[in-house]
N, C-alpha and C. Protein backbone atom coordinates (compact mmCIF):
# COMPACT_ATOMS: atom_id res chain seq x y z
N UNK A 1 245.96 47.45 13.08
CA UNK A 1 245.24 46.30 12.58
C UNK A 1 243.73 46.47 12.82
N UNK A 2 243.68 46.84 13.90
CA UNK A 2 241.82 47.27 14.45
C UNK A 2 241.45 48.12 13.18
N UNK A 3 242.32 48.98 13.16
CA UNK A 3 241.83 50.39 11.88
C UNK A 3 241.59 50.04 10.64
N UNK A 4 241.91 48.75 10.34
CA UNK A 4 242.19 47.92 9.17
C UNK A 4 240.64 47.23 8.97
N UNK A 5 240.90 46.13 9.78
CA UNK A 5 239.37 45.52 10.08
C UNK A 5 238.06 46.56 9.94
N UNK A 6 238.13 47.31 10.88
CA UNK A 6 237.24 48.64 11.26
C UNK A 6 236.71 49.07 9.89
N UNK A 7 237.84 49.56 8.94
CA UNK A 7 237.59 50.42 7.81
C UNK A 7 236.45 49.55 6.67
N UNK A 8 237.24 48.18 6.80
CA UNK A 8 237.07 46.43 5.97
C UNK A 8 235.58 46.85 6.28
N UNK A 9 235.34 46.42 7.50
CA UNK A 9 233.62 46.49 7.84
C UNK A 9 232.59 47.36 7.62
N UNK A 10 233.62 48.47 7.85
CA UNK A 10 232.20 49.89 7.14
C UNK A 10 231.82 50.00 5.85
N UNK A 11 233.32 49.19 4.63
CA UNK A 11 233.25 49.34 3.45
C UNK A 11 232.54 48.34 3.07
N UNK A 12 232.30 47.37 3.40
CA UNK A 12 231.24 45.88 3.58
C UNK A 12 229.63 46.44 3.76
N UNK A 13 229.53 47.36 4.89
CA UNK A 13 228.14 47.48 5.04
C UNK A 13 227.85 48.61 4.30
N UNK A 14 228.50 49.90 3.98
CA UNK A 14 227.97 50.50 2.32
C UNK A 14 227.94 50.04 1.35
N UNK A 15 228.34 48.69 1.18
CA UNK A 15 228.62 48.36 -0.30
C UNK A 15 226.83 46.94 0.05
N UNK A 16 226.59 46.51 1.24
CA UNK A 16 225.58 46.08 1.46
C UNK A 16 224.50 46.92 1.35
N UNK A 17 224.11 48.56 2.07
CA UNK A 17 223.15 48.92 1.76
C UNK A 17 223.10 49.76 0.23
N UNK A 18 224.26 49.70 -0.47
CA UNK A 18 224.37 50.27 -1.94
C UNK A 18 223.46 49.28 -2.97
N UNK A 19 223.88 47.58 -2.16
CA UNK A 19 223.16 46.87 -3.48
C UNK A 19 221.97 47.14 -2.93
N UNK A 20 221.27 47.01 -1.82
CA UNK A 20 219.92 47.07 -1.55
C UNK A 20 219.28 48.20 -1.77
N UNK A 21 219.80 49.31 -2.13
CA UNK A 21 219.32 50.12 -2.70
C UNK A 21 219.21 49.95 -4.73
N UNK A 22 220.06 49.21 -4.76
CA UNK A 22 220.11 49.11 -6.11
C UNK A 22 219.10 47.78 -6.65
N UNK A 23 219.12 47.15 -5.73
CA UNK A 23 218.14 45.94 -6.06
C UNK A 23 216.44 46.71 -5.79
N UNK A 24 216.07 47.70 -4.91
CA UNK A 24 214.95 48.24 -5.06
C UNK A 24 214.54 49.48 -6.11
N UNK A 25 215.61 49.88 -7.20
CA UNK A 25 215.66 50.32 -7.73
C UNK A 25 215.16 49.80 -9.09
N UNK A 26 215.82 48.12 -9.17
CA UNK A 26 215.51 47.54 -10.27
C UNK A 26 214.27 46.76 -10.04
N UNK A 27 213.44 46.68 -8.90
CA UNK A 27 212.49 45.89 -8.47
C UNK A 27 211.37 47.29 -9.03
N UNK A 28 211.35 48.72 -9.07
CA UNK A 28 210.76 49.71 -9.64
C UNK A 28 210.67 49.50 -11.37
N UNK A 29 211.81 49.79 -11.22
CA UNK A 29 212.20 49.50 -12.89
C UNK A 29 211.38 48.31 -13.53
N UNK A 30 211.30 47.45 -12.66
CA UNK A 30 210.63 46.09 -13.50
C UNK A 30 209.11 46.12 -13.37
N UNK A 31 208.70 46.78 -12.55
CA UNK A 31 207.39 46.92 -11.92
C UNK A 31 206.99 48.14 -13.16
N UNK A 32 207.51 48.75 -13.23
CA UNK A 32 207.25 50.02 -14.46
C UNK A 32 207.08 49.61 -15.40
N UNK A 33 208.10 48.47 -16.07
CA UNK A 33 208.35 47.88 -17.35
C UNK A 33 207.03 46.62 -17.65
N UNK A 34 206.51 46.03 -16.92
CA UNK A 34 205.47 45.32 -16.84
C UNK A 34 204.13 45.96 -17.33
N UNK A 35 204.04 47.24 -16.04
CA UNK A 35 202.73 48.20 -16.37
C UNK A 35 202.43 48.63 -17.60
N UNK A 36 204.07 48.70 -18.00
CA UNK A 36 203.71 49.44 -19.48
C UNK A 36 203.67 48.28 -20.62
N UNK A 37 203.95 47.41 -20.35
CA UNK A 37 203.23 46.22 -21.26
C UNK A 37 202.46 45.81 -21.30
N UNK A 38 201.59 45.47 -19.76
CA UNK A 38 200.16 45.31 -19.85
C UNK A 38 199.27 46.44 -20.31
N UNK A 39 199.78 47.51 -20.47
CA UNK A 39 199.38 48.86 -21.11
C UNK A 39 199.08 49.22 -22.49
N UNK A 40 200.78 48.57 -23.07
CA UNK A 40 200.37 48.14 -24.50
C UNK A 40 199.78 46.96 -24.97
N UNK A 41 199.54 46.17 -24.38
CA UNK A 41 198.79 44.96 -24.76
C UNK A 41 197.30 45.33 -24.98
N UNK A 42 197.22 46.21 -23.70
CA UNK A 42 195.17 46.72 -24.19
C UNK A 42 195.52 47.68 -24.91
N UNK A 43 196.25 48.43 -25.04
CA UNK A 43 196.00 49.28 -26.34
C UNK A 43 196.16 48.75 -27.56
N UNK A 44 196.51 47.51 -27.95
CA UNK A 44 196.51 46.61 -28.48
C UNK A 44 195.14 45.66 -29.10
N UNK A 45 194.69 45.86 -27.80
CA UNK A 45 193.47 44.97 -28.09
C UNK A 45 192.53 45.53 -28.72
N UNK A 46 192.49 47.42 -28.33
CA UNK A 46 191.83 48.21 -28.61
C UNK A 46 191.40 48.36 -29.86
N UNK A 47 192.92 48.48 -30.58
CA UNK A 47 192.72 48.79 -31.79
C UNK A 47 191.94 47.61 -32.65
N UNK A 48 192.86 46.56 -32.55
CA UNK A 48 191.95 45.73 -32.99
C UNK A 48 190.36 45.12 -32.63
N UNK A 49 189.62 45.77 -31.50
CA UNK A 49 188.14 45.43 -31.32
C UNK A 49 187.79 46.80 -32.48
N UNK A 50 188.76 48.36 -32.72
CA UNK A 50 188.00 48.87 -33.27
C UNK A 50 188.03 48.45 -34.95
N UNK A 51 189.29 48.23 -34.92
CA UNK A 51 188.95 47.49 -36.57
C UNK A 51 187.86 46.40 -36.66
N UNK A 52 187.70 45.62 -35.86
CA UNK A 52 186.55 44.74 -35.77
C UNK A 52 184.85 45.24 -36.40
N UNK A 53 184.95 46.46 -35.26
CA UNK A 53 183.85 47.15 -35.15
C UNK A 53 183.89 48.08 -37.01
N UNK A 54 185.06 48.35 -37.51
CA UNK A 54 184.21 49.21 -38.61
C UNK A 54 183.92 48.12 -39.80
N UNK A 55 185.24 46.69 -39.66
CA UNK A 55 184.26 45.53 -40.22
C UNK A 55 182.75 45.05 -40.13
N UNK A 56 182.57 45.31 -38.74
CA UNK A 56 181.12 44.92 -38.54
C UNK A 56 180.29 45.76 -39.76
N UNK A 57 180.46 47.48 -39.11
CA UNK A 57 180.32 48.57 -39.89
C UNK A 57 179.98 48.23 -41.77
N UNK A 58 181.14 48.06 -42.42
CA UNK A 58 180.77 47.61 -43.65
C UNK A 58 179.95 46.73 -44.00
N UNK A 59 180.11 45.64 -43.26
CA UNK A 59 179.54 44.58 -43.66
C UNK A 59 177.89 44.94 -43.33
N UNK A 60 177.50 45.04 -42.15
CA UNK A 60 176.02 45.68 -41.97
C UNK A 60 175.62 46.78 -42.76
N UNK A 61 176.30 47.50 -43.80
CA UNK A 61 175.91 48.39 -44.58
C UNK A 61 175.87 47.71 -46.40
N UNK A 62 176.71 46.62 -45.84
CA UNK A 62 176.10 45.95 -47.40
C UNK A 62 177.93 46.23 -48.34
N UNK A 63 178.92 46.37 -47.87
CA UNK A 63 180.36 46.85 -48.56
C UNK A 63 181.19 45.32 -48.67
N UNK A 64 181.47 45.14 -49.23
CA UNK A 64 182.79 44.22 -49.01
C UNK A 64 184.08 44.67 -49.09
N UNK A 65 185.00 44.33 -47.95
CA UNK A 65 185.91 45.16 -47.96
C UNK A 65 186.96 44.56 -49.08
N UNK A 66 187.05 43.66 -49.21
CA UNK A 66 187.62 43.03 -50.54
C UNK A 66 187.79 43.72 -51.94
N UNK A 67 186.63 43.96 -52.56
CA UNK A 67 185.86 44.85 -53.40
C UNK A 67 186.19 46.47 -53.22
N UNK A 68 185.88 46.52 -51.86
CA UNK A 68 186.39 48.60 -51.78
C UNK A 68 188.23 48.26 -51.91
N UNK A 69 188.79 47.62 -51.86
CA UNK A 69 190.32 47.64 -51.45
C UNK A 69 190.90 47.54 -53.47
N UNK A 70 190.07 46.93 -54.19
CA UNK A 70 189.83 46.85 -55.50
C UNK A 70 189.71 48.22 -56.11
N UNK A 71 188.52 49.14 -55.15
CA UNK A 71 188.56 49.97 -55.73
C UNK A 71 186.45 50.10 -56.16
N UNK A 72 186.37 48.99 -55.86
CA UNK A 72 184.73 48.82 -56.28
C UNK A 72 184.13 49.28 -54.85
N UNK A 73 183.51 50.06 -55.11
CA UNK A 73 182.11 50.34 -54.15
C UNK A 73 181.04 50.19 -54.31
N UNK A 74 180.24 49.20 -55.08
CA UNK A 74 178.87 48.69 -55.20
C UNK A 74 178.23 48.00 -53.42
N UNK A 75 177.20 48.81 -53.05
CA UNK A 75 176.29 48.26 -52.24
C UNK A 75 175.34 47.04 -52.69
N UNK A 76 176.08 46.11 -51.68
CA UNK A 76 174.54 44.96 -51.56
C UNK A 76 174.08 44.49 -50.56
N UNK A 77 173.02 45.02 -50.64
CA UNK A 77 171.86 44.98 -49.38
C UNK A 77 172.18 43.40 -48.70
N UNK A 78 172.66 42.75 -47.70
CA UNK A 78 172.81 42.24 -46.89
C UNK A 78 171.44 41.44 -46.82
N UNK A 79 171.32 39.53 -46.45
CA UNK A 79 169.58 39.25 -46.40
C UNK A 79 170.06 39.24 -44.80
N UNK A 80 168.62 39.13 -43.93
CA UNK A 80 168.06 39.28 -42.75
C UNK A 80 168.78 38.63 -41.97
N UNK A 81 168.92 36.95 -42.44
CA UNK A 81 169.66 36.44 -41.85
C UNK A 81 170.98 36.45 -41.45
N UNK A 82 171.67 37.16 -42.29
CA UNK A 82 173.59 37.67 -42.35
C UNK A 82 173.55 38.67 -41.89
N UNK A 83 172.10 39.98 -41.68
CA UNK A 83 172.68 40.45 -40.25
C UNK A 83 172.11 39.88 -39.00
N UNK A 84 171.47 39.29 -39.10
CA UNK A 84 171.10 38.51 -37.67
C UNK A 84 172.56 37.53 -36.97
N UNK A 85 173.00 37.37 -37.94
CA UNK A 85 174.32 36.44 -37.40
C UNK A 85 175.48 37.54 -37.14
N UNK A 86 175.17 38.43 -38.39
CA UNK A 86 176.31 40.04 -37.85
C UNK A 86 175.92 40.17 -36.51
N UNK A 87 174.83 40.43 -36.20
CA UNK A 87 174.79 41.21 -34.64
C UNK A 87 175.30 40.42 -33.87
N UNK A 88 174.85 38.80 -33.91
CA UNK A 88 174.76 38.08 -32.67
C UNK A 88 176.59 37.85 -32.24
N UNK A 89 177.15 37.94 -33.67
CA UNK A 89 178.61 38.24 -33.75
C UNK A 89 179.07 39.21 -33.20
N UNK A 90 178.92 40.52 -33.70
CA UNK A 90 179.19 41.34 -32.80
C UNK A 90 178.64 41.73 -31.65
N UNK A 91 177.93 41.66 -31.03
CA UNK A 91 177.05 41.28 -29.52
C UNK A 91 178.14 40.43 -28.67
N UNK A 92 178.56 39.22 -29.25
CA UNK A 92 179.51 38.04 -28.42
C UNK A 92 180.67 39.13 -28.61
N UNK A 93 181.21 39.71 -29.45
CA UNK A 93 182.82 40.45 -29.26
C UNK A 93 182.60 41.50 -28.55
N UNK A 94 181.43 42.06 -28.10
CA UNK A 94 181.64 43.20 -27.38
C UNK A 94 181.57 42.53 -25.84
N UNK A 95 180.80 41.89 -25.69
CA UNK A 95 180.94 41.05 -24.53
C UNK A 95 182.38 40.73 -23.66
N UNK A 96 182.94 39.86 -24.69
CA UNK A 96 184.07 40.06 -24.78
C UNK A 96 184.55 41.14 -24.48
N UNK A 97 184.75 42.41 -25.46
CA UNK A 97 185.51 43.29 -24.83
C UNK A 97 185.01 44.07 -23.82
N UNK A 98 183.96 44.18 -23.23
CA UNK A 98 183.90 44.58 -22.06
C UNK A 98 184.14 43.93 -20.99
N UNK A 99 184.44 42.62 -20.91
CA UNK A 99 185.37 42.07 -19.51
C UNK A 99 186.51 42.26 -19.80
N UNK A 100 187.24 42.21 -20.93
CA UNK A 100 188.82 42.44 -21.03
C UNK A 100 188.90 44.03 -20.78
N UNK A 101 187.85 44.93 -20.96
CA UNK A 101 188.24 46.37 -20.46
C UNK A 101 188.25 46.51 -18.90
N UNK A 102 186.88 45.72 -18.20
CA UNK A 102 186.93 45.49 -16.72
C UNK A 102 187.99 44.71 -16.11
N UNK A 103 188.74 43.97 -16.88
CA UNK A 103 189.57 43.54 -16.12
C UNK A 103 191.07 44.19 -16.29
N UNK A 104 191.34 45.01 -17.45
CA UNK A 104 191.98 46.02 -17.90
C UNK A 104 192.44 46.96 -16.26
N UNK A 105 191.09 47.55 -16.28
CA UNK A 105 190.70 48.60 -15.19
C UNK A 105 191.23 47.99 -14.26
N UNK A 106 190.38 46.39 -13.71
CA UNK A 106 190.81 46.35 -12.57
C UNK A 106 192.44 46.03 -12.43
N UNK A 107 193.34 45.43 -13.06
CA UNK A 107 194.88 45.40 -13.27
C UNK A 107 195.42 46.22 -13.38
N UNK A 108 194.96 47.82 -13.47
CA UNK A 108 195.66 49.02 -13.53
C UNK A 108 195.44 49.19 -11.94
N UNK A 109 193.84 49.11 -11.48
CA UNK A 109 193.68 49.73 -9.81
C UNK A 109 194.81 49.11 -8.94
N UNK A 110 194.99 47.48 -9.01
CA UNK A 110 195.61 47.13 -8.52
C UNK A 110 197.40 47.34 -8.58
N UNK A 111 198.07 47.82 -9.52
CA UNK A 111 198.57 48.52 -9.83
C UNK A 111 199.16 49.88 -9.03
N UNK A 112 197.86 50.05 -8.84
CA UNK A 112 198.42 51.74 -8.24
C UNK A 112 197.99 52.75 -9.18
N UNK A 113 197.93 52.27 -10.65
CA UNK A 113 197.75 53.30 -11.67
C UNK A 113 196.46 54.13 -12.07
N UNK A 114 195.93 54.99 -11.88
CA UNK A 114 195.05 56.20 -11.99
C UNK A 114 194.69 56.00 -13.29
């Protein structure tokens, strides 16, 4: 009966440090699965500040992208004021994306991630 109990108890405490190994396994796993979403989320963002940026691009060169997607490429010179509001536009989105890249960075350091 001792041998019984005895056996009961050892098979109790491997099967205790089995889940705790298995619960730090999935506590990795989830920690991985996060990183790599906050990962794709700025690569995410990326793309779209750079589509932003070759909008800016056309538009400060005088294109409408409307018109090129038509098939028309006629330049029109842009007045002073529509790029003065272009820049100050794009000026505020880069702003923007340079704290969402600093804070990018800093959520990877903290992280652990290189």
């Amino acid at each position: 009966m001792n041998i019984l109990i005895g056996m009961i108890f050892i098979a109790l405490i491997g099967y205790i440090f089995e889940q705790r190994r298995h619960i730090k396994f999935l506590e990795q796993a989830n920690y991985n699965q996060e990183t790599r979403h906050v990962m794709t989320k700025h690569q995410r963002y990326l793309l779209e500040h750079q589509i932003e940026t070759y909008k800016f691009a056309l538009d400060t060169l005088g294109y409408d992208r409307d018109e090129i997607n038509k098939g028309n490429y006629t330049k029109h010179v842009p007045s002073q004021e529509r790029l003065q509001a272009l820049y100050a536009e794009f000026a505020r989105k880069e702003s923007i994306y340079r704290s969402k890249n600093i804070q990018f960075e800093t959520e990877l350091e903290l992280r652990g991630v290189e």
